[in-house]
N, C-alpha and C. Protein backbone atom coordinates (compact mmCIF):
# COMPACT_ATOMS: atom_id res chain seq x y z
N UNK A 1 -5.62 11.07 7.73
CA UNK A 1 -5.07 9.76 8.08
C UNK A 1 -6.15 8.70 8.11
N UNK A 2 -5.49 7.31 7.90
CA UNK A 2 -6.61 6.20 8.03
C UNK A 2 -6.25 5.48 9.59
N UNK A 3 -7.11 4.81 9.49
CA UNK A 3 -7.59 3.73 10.46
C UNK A 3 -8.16 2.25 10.09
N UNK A 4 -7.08 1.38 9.45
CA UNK A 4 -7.84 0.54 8.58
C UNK A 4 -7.30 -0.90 10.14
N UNK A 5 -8.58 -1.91 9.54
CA UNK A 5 -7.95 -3.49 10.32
C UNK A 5 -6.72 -4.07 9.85
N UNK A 6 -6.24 -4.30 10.47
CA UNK A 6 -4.66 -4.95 9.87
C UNK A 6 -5.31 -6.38 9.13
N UNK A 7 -5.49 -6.42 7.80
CA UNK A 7 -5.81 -7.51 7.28
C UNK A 7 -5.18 -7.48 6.16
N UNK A 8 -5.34 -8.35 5.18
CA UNK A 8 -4.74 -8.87 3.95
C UNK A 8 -4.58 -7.76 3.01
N UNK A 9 -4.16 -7.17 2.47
CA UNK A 9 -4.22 -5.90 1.89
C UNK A 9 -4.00 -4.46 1.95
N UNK A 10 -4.50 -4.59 3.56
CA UNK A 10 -4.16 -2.99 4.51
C UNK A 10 -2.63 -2.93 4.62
N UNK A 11 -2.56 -3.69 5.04
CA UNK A 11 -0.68 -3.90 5.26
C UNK A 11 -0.27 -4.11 4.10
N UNK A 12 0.25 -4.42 3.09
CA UNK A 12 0.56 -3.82 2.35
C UNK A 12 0.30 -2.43 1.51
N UNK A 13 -1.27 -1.28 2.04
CA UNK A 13 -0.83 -0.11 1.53
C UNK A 13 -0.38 0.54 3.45
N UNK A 14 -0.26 0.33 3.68
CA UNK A 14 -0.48 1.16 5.51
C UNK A 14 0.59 0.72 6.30
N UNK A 15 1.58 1.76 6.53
CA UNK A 15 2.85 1.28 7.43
C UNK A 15 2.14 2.07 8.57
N UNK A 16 2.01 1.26 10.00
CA UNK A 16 1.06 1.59 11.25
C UNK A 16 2.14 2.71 11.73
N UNK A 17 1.65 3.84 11.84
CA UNK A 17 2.19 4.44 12.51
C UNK A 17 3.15 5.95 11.56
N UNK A 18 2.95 5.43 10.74
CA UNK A 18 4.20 6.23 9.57
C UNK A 18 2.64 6.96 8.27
N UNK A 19 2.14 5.98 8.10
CA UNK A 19 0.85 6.27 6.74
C UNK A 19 -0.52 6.20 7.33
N UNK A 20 -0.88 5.86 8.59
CA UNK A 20 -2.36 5.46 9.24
C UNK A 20 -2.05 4.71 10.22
N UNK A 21 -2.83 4.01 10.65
CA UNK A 21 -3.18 3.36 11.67
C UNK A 21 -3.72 2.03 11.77
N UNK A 22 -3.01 0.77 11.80
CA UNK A 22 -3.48 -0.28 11.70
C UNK A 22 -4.00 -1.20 13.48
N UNK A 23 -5.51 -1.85 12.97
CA UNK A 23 -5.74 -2.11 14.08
C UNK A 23 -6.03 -3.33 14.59
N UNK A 24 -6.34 -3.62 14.92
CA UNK A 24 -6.65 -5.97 15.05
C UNK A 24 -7.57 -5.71 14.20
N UNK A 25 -7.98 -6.62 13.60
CA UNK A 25 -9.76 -7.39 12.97
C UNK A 25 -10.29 -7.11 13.95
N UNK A 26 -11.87 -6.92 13.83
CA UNK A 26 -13.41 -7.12 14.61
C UNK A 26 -12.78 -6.33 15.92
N UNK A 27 -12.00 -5.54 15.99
CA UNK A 27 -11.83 -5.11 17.61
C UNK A 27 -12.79 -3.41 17.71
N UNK A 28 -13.87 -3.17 17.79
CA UNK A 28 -14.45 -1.84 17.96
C UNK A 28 -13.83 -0.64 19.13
N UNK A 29 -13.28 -1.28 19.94
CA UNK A 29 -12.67 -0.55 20.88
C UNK A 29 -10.90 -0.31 20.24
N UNK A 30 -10.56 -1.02 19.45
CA UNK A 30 -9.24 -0.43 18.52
C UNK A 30 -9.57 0.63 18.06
N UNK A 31 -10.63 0.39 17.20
CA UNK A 31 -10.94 1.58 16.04
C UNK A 31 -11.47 3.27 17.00
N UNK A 32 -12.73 2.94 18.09
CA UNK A 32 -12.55 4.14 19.16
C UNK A 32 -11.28 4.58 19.71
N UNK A 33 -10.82 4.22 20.14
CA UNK A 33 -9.24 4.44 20.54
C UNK A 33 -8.40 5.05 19.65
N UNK A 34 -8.01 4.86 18.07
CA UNK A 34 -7.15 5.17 17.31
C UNK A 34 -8.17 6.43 16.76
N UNK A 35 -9.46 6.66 16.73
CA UNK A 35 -9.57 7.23 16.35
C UNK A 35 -10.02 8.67 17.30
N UNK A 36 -10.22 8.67 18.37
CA UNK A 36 -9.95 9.18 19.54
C UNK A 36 -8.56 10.08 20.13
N UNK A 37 -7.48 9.24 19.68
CA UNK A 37 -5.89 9.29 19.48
C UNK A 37 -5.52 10.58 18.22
N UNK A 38 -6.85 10.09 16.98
CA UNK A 38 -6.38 10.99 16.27
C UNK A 38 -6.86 12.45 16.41
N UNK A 39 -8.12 12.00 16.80
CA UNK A 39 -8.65 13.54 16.98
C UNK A 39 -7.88 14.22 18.35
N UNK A 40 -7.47 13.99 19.05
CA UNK A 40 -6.62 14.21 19.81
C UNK A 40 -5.31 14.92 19.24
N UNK A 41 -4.79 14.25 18.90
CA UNK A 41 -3.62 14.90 18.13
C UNK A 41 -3.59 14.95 17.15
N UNK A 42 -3.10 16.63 16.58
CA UNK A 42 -3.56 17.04 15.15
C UNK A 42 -2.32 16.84 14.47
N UNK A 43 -0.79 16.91 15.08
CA UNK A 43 0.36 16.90 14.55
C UNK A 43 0.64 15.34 14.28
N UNK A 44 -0.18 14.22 14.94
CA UNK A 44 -0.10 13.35 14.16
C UNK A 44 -0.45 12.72 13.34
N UNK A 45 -1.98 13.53 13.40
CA UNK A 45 -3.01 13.50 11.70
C UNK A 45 -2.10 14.49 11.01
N UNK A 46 -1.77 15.12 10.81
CA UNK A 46 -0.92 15.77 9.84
C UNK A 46 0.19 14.87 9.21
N UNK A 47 1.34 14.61 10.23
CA UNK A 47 2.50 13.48 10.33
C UNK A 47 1.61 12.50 9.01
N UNK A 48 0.70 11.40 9.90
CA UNK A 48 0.53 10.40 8.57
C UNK A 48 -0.21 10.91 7.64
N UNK A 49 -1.06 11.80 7.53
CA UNK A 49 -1.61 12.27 6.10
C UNK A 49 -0.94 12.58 4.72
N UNK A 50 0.35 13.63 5.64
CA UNK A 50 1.66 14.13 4.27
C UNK A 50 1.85 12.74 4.32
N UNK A 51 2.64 11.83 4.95
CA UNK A 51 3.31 10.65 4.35
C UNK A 51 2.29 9.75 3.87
N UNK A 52 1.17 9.63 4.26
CA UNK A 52 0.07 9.06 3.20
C UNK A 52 -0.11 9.63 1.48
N UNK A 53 -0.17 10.62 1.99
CA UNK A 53 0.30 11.23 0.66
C UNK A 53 1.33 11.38 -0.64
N UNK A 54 2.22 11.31 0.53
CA UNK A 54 3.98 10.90 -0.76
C UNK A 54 3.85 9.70 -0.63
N UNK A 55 3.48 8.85 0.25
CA UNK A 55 3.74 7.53 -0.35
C UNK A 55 2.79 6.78 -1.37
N UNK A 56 1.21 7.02 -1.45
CA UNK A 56 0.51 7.12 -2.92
C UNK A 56 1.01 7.32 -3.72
N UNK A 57 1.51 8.73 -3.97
CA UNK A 57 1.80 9.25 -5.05
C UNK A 57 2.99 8.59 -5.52
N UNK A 58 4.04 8.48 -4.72
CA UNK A 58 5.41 8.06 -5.13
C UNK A 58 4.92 6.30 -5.73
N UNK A 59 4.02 5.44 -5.26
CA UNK A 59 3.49 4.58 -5.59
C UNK A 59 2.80 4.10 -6.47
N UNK A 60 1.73 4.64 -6.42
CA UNK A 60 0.40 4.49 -7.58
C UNK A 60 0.15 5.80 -7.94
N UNK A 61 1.42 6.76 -8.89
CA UNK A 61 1.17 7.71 -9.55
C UNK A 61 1.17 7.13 -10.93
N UNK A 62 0.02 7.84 -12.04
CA UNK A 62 0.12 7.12 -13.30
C UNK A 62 1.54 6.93 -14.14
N UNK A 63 2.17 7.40 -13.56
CA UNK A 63 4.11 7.12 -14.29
C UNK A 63 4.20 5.69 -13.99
N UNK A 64 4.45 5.73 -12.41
CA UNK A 64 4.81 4.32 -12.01
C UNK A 64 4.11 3.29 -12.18
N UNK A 65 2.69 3.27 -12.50
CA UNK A 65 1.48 2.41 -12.70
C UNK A 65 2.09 1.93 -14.36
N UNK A 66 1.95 3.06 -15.09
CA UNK A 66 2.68 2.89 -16.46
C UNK A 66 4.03 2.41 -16.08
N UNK A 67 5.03 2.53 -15.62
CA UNK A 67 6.31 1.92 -15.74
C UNK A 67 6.08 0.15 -15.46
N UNK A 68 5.73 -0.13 -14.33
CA UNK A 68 5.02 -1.43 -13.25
C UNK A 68 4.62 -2.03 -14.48
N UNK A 69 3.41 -1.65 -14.95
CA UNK A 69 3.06 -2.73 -16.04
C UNK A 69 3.66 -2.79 -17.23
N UNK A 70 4.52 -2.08 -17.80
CA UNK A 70 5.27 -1.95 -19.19
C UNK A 70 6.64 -3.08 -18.59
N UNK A 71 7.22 -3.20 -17.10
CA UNK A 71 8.22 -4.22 -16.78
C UNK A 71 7.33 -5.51 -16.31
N UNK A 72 6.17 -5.38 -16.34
CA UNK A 72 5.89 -6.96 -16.25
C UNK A 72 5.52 -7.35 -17.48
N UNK A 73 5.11 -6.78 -18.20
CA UNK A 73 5.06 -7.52 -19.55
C UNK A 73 5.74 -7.56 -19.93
N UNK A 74 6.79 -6.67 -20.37
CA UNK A 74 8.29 -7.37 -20.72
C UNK A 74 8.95 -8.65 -20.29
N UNK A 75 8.29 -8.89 -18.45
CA UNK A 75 9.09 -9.64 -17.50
C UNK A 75 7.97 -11.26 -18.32
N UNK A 76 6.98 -10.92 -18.68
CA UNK A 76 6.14 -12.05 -19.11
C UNK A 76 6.53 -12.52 -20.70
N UNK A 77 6.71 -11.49 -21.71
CA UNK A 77 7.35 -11.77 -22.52
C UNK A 77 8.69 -12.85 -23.12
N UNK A 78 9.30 -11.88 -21.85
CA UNK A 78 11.17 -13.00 -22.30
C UNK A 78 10.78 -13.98 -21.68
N UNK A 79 9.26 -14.37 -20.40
CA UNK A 79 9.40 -16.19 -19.76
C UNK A 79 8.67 -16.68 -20.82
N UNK A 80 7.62 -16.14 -22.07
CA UNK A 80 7.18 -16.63 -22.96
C UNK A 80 8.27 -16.97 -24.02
N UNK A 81 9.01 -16.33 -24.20
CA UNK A 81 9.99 -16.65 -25.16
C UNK A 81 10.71 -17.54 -24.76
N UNK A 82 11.48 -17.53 -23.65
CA UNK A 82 12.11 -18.47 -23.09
C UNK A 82 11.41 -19.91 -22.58
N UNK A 83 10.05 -20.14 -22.76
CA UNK A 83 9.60 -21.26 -22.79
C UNK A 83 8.89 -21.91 -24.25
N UNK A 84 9.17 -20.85 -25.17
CA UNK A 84 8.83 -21.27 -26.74
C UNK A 84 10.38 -21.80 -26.74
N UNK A 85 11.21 -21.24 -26.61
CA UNK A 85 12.49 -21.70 -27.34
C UNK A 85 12.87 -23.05 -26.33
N UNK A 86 12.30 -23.43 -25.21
CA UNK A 86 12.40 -24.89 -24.37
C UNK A 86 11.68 -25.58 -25.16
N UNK A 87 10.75 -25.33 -25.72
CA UNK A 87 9.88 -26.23 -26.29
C UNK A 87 10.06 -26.86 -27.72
N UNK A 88 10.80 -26.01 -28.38
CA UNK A 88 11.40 -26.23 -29.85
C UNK A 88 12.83 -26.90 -30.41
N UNK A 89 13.22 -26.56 -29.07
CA UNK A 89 14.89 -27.40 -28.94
C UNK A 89 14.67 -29.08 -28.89
């Protein structure tokens, strides 16, 4: 399991509580604590590790990485087309 600062980025990969552990910014006594918490309990380092785990994978597995970018370029495509054909009318 992680222990990341709840900042710009963490939160969107880290649901607190379900995938790791999110904690304030600059707080050192968050990060002792959560990580204190974890070594403490092993069934809940287990708990978010598997779901850290399926949720990567189900996420940023190379399928979906390949699917993700094959629908945004498509999705960039038809607004390119559709702003050639605004432009020519």
């Amino acid at each position: 399991p992680v222990v990341l600062s709840s900042v710009y980025g963490a939160r969107e990969l880290v649901r607190h509580e379900h995938t790791g552990l999110l904690i304030p910014p600059a707080n050192p006594g968050a990060i002792a604590a959560s990580i204190e918490r974890l070594a403490d309990d092993s069934g809940l380092c287990n708990k978010l590790g598997e779901n850290a785990r399926r949720h990567i994978y189900r996420e940023f597995s190379v399928d979906n990485m390949v699917d993700n970018m094959e629908n945004h370029i498509k999705e960039k495509l038809i607004e390119k087309s559709g702003a050639a054909a605004v432009r020519t009318s």
